[in-house]
Protein backbone atom coordinates (compact mmCIF):
# COMPACT_ATOMS: atom_id res chain seq x y z
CA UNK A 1 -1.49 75.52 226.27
CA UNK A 2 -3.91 78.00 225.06
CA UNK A 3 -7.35 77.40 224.10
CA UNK A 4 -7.99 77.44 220.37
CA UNK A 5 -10.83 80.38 219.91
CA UNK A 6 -12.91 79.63 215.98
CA UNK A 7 -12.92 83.45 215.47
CA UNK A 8 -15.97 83.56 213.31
CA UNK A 9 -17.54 86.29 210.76
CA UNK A 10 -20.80 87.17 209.42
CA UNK A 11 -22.72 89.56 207.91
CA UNK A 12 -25.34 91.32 210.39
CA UNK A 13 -28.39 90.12 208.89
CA UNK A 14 -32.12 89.15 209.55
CA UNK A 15 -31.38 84.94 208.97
CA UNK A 16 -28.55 84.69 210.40
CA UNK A 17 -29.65 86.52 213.92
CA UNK A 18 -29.82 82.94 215.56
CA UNK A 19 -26.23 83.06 214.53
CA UNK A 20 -24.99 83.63 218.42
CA UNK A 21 -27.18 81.34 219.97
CA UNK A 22 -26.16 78.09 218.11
CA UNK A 23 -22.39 79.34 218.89
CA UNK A 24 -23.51 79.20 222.56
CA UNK A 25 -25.00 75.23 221.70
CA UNK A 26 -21.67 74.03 219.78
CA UNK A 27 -19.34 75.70 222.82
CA UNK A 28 -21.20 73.70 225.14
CA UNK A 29 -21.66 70.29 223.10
CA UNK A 30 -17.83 70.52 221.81
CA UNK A 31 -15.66 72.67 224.27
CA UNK A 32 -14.35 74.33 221.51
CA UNK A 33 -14.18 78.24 222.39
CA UNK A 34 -15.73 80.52 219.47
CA UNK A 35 -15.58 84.13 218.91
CA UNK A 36 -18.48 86.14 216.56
CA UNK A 37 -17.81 89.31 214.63
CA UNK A 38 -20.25 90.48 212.22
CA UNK A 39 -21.39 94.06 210.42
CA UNK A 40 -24.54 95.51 208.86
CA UNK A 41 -24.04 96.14 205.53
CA UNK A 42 -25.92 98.51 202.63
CA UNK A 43 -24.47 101.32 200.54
CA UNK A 44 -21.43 102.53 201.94
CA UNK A 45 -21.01 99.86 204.30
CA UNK A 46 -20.65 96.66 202.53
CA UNK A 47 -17.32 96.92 201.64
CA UNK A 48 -16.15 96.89 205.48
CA UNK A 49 -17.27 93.41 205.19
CA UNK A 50 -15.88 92.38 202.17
CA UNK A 51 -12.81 93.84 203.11
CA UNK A 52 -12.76 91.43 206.24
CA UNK A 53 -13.35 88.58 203.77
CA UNK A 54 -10.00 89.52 201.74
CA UNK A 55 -8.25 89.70 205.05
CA UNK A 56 -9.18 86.68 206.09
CA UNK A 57 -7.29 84.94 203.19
CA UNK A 58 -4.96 86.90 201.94
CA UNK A 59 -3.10 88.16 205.43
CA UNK A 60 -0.26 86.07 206.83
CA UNK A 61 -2.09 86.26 210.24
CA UNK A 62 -6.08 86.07 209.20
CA UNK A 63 -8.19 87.61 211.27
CA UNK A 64 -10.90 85.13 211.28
CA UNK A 65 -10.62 81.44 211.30
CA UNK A 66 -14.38 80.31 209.55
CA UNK A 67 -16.17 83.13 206.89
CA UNK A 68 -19.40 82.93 205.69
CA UNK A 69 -17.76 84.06 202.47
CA UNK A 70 -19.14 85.72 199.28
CA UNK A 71 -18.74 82.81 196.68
CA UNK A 72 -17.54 84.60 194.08
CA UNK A 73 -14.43 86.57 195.57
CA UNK A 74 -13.81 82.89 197.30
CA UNK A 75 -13.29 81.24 193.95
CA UNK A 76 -10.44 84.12 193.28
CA UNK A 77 -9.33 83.08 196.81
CA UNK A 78 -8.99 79.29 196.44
CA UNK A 79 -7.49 79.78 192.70
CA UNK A 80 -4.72 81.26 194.62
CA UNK A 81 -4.23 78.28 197.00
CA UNK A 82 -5.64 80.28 200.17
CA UNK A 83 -8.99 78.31 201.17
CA UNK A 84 -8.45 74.95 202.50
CA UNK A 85 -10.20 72.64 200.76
CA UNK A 86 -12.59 70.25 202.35
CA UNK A 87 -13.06 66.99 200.46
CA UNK A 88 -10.60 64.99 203.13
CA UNK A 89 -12.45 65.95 206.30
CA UNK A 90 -15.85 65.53 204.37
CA UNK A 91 -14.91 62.33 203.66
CA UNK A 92 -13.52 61.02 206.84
CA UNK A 93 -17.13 62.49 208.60
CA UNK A 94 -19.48 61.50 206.17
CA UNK A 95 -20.56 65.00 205.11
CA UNK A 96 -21.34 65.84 201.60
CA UNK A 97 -23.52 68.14 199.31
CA UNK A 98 -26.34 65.89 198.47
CA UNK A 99 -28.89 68.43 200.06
CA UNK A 100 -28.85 71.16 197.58
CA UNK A 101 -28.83 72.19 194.19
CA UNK A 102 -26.13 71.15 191.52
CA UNK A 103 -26.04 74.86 190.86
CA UNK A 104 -25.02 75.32 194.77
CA UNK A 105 -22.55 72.37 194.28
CA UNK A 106 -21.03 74.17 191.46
CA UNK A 107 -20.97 77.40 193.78
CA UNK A 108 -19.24 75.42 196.30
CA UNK A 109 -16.24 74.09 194.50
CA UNK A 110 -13.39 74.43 192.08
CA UNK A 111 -11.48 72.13 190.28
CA UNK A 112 -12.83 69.21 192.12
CA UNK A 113 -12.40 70.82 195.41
CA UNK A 114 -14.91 71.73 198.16
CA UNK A 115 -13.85 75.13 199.24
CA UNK A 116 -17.00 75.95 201.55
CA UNK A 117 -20.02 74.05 203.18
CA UNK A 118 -23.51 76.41 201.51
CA UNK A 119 -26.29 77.89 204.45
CA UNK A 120 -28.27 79.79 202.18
CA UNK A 121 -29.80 80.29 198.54
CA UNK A 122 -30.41 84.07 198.37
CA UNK A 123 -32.66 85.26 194.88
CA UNK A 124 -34.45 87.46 193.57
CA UNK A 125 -38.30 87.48 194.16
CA UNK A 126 -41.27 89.85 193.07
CA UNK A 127 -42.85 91.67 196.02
CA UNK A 128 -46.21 93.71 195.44
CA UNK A 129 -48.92 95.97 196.85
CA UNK A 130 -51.72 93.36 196.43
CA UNK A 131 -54.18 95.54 198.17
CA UNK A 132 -53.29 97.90 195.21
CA UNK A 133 -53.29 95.52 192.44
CA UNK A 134 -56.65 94.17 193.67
CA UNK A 135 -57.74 98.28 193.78
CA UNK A 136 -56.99 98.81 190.28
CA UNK A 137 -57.46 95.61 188.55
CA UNK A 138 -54.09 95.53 187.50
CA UNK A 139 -52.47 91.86 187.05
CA UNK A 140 -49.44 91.22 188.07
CA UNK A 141 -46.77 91.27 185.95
CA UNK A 142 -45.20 88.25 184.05
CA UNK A 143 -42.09 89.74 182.06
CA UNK A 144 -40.22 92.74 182.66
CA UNK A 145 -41.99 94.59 179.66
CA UNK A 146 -44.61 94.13 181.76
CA UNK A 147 -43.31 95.20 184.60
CA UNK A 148 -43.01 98.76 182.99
CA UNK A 149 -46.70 98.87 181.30
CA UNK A 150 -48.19 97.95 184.67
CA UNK A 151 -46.14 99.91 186.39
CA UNK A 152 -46.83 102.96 184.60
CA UNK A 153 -51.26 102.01 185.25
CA UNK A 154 -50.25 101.72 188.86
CA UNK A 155 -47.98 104.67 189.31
CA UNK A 156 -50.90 107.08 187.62
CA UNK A 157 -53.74 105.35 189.37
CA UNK A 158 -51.97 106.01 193.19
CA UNK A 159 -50.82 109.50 192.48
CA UNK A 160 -54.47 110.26 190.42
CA UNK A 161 -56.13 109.20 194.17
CA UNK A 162 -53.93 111.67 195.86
CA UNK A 163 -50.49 110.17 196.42
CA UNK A 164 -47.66 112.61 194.63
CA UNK A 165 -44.52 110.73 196.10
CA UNK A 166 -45.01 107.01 194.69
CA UNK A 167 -43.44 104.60 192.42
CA UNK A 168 -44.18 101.63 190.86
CA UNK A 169 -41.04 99.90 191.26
CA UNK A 170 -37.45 99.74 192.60
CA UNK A 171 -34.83 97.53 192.89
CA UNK A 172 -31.12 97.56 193.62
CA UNK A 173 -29.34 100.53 191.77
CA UNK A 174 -26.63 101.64 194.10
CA UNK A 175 -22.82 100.58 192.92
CA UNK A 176 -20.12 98.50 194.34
CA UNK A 177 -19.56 94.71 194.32
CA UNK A 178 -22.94 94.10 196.03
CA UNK A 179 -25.74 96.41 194.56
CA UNK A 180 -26.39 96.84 191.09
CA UNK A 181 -24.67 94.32 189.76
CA UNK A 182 -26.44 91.89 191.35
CA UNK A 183 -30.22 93.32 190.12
CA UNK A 184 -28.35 93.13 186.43
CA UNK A 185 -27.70 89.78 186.68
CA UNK A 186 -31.05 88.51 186.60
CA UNK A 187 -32.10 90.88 183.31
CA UNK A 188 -28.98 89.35 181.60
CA UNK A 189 -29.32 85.94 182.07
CA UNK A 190 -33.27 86.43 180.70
CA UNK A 191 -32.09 87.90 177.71
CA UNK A 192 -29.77 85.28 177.24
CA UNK A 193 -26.75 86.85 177.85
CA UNK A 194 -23.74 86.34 180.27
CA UNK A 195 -20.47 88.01 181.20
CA UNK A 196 -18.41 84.96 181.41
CA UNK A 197 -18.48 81.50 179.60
CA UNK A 198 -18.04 78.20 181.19
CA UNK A 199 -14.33 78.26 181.41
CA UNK A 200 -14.35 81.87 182.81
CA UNK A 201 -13.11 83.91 179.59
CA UNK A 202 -14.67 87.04 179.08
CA UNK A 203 -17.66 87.27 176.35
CA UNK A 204 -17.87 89.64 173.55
CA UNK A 205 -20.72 92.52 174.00
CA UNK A 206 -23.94 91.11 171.82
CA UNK A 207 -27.66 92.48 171.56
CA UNK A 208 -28.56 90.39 175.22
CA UNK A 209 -26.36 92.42 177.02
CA UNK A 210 -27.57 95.40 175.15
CA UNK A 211 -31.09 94.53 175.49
CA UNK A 212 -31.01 93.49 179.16
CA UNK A 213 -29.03 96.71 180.21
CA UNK A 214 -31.62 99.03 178.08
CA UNK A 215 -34.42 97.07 179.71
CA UNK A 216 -33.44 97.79 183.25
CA UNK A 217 -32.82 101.34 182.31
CA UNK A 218 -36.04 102.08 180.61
CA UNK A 219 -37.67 100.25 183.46
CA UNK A 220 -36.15 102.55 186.21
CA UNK A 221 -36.56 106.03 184.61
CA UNK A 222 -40.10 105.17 183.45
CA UNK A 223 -41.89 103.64 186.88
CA UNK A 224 -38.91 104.12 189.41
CA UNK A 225 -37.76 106.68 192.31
CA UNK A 226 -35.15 109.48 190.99
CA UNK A 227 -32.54 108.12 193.22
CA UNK A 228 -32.32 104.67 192.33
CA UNK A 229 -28.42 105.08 191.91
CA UNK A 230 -27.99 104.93 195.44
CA UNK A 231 -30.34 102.25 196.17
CA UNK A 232 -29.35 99.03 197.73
CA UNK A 233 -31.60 96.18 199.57
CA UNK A 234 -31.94 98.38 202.82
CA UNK A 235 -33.18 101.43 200.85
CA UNK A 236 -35.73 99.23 199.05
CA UNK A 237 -37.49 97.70 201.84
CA UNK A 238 -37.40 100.84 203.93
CA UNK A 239 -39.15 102.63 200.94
CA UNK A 240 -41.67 99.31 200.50
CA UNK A 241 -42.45 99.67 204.30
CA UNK A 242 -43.21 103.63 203.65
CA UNK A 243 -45.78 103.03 200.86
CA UNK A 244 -43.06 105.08 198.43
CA UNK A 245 -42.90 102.06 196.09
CA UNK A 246 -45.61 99.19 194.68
CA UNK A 247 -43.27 96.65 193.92
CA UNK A 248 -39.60 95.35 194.39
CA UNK A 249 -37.27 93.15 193.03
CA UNK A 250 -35.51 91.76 196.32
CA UNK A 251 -34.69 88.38 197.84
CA UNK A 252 -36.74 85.88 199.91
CA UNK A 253 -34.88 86.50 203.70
CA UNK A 254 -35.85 90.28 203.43
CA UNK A 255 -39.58 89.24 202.31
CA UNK A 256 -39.79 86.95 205.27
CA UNK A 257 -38.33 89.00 207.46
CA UNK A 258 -40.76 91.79 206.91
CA UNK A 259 -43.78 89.46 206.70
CA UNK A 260 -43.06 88.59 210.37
CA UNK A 261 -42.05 92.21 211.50
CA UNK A 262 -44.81 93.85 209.95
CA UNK A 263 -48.18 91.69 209.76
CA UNK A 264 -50.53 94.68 208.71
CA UNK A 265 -48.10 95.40 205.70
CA UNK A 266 -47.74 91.72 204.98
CA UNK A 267 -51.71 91.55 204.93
CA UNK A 268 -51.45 94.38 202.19
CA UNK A 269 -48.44 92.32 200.06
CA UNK A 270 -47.89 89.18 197.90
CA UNK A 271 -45.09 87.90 196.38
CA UNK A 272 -44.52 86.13 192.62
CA UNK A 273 -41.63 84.92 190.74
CA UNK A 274 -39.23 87.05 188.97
CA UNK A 275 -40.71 88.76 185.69
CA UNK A 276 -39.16 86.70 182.28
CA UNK A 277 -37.46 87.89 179.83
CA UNK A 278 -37.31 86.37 175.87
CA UNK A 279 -34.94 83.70 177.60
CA UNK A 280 -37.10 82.85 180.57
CA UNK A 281 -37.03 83.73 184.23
CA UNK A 282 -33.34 83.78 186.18
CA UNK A 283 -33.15 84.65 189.52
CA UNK A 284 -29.88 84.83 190.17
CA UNK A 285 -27.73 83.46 192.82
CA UNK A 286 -26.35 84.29 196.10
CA UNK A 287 -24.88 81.08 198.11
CA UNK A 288 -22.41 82.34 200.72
CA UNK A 289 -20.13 79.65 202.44
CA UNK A 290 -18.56 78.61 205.36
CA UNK A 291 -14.99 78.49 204.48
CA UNK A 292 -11.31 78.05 206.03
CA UNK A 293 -8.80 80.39 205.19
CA UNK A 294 -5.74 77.70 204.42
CA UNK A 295 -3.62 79.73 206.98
CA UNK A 296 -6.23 79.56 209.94
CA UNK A 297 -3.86 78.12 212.79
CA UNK A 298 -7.37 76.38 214.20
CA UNK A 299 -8.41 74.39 211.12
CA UNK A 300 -9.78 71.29 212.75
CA UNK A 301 -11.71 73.32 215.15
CA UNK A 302 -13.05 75.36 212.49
CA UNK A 303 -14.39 72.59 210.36
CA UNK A 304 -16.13 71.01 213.04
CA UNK A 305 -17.89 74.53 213.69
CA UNK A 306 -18.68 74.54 210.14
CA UNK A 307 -20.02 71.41 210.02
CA UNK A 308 -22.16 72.16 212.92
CA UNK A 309 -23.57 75.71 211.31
CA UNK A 310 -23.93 74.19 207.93
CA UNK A 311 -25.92 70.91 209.02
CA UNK A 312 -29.52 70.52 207.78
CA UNK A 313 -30.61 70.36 211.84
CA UNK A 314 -28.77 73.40 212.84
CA UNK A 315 -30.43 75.75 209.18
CA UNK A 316 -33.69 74.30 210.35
CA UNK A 317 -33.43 75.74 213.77
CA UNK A 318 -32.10 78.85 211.62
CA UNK A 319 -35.26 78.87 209.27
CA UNK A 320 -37.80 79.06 212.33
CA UNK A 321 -36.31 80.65 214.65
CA UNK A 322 -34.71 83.86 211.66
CA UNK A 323 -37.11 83.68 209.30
CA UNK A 324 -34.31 81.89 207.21
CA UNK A 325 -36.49 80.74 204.26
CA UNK A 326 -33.97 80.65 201.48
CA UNK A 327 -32.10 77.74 203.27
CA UNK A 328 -29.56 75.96 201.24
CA UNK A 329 -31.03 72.34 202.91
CA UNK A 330 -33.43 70.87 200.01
CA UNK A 331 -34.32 68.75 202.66
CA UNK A 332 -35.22 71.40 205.06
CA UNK A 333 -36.73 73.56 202.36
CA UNK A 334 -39.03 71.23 201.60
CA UNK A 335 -40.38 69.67 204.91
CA UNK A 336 -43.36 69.83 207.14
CA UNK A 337 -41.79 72.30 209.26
CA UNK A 338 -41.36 75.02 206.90
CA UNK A 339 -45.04 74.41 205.73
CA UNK A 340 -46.53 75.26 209.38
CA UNK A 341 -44.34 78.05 209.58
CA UNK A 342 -44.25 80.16 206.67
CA UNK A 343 -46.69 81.62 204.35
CA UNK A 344 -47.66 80.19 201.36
CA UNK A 345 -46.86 82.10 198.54
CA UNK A 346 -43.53 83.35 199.87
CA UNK A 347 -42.76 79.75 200.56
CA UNK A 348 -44.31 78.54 197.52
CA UNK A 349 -42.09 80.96 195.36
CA UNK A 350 -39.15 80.12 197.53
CA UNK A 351 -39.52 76.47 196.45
CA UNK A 352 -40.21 77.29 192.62
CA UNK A 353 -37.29 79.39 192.39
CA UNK A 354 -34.83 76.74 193.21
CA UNK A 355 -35.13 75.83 189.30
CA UNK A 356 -34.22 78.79 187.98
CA UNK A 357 -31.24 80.04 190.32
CA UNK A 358 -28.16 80.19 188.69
CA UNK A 359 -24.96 82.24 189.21
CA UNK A 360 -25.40 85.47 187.29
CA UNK A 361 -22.62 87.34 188.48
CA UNK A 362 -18.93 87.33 186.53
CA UNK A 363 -18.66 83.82 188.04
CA UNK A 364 -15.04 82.88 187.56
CA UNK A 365 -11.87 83.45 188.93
CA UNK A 366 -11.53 87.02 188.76
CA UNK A 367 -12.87 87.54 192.10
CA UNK A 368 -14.89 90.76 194.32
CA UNK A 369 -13.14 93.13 191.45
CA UNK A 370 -15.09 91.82 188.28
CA UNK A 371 -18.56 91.94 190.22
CA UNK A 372 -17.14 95.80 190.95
CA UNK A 373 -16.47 96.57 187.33
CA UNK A 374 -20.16 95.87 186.63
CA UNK A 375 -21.35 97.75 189.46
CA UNK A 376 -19.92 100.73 189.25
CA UNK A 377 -20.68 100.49 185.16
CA UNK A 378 -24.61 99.89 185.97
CA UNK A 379 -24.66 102.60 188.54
CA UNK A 380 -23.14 105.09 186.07
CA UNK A 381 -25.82 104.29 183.52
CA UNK A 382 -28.46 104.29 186.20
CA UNK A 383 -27.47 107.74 187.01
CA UNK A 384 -27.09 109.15 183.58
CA UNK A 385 -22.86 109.82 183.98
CA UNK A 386 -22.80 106.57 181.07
CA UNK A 387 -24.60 105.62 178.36
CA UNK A 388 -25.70 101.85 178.32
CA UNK A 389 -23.15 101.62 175.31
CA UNK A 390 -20.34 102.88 177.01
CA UNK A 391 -21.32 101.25 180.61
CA UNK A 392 -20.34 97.81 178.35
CA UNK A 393 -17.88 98.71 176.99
CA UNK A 394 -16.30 100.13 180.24
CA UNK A 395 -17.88 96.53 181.76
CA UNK A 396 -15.99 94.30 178.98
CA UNK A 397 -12.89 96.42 179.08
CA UNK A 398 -12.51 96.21 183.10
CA UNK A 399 -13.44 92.69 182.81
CA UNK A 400 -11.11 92.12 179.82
CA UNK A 401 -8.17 93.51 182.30
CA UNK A 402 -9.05 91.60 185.53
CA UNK A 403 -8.95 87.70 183.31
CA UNK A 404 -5.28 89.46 182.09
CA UNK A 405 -4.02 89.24 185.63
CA UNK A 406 -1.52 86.77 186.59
């Protein structure tokens, strides 16, 4: 007989690097043979993963046999009957969700049913130019109006001192299911607005979405680099590691990552908590997880590797040894061991941020497409092909078709 093989996949990224080694640990602690496939992803190249994702549960024959899976195209995925769901193996091993958020436990089923086991709490986080700030006496900013006014002291005070090519501030701009509509999320939710309601219908267009949308958009053409519409997280740090930009809007694992790979830069930086807007702050909410497609033909040997990669031991070793700081594990997140090894005000933010992460994507059944339809929307408006009126209404239209599917 043939030796089962967990065919595994992952996104190519800075926390999950220790990724191969505790493959190595569970091959040699379980005998079960695994098999890693992962891509880099930014603008152009994101969708080779997510299109590995659909494959995985929508093929006959998936390709891979345990995805660290976008959660909202796995909620499309499990409406349709394709993720196995994991309350009965949970419950025969004692595993459960007790270690994170209830927003993460939302994230993480449907219906009742556990349809992936959470690693990590990706939001968004403030990064600045202390050294700059402290230069100029600027403070650092609070709410996104503030973001602008600051922004515009800082932009004239660099360039008055002799630097033509800066910005105040970037963030995500580029379009697709990954880019732009994530950045939106967080000014929607502060101006108290959402794109779906609790049972996943599609809500009207109302002065929040308006407001949040003309927000963002005033922001980036007033204090932000001309070519924000093709802007994703890669772009941004690259440009925050060139001195091109004062301040981001970007999640914790790239901050951490960049604190460790570049100490004289870190020296220079700080980070705070997302600006607020009328409604508060809301950082938005990425929590990818380790799921089953229902056709996998090696589903016990899959759940015991995701049981292994999504234990609070196993995203410890993650944290320290991959700069992993926006761990899923309260428990983790919180202890000793993250205290020694991280700095304070990235961790400290981290921590805070917890309270106010919430999904602010379409999160519903409508899957990869609806995050899409707000993506491409935002990036037209970004780049001046839309109007922020008619990006909506091509957002609530799109949206309006997708929840009309069978």
């Amino acid at each position: 007989m043939a030796t089962a093989v967990v065919r595994v996949y992952q996104e190519d990224w800075w926390p999950f690097q220790n990724l191969p080694q505790a493959l190595r640990a569970f091959e040699r602690q379980t005998g079960i043979a695994t098999e890693l496939s992962w891509d880099k992803v930014g603008v152009g190249s994101i969708e080779t993963m997510f299109e590995h994702m659909v494959h995985s549960f929508t093929d006959d024959d998936p390709p891979f046999d345990l995805i660290c899976t976008d959660e909202v195209m796995l909620r499309r995925f499990a409406a349709e009957g394709r993720v196995l769901a994991l309350n009965d193996p949970m419950a025969r091993d004692g595993v459960d969700l007790g270690d994170v958020t209830a927003e993460t436990r939302r994230a993480a089923t449907l219906d009742g049913a556990v349809i992936g086991l959470p690693c990590c709490n990706v939001c968004n986080l403030l990064l600045y130019r202390r050294d700059l700030f402290d230069k100029y006496d600027l403070p650092v900013p609070q709410t996104f109006d503030e973001v602008k006014s600051t922004g515009l002291a800082l932009q004239a005070a660099v360039r008055r001192d002799g630097s033509g090519e800066f910005y105040a501030f970037a963030t995500r701009g580029a379009g697709g299911g990954g880019h732009a509509v994530w950045t939106i999320g967080s000014f929607l939710a502060s101006y108290g607005a959402r794109w779906l309601d609790d049972t996943g219908a599609v809500l009207p267009i109302g002065d929040g979405h308006r407001r949040a949308l003309a927000t963002y958009l005033d922001i980036l053409k007033a204090v932000s680099p001309p070519n924000q519409d093709a802007i994703s997280f890669v772009e941004l740090i690259r440009d925050y590691r060139r001195g091109r930009v004062g301040m981001i809007l970007e999640v914790g694992n790239e901050y951490a990552h960049l604190f460790h790979d570049g100490p004289a830069l870190a020296e220079k930086s700080a980070v705070a908590l997302i600006p607020a807007g009328p409604f508060g702050r809301r950082a938005n909410l990425y929590s990818p997880l380790w799921s089953i497609p229902a056709k996998s033909k090696v589903r016990r040997e899959a759940w015991e590797l995701a049981k292994y990669l999504a234990s609070s031991r196993q995203l410890l070793e993650d944290g320290l040894k991959s700069e992993a700081i926006e761990t899923s594990s309260l428990s983790v997140l919180y202890g000793p061991e993250f205290d020694r090894h991280f700095r304070a005000d990235l961790l400290g933010a981290v921590r805070a941020t917890r309270a106010i992460a919430f999904e602010e994507r379409p999160f519903g059944t409508l899957g990869l497409a609806a995050c899409e339809v707000i993506g491409d929307a935002v990036n037209a408006a970004v780049s001046g092909r839309l109007t922020a009126d008619e990006a909506l209404e091509r957002i609530h239209g799109g949206l309006t078709t997708l929840a009309g599917r069978p």
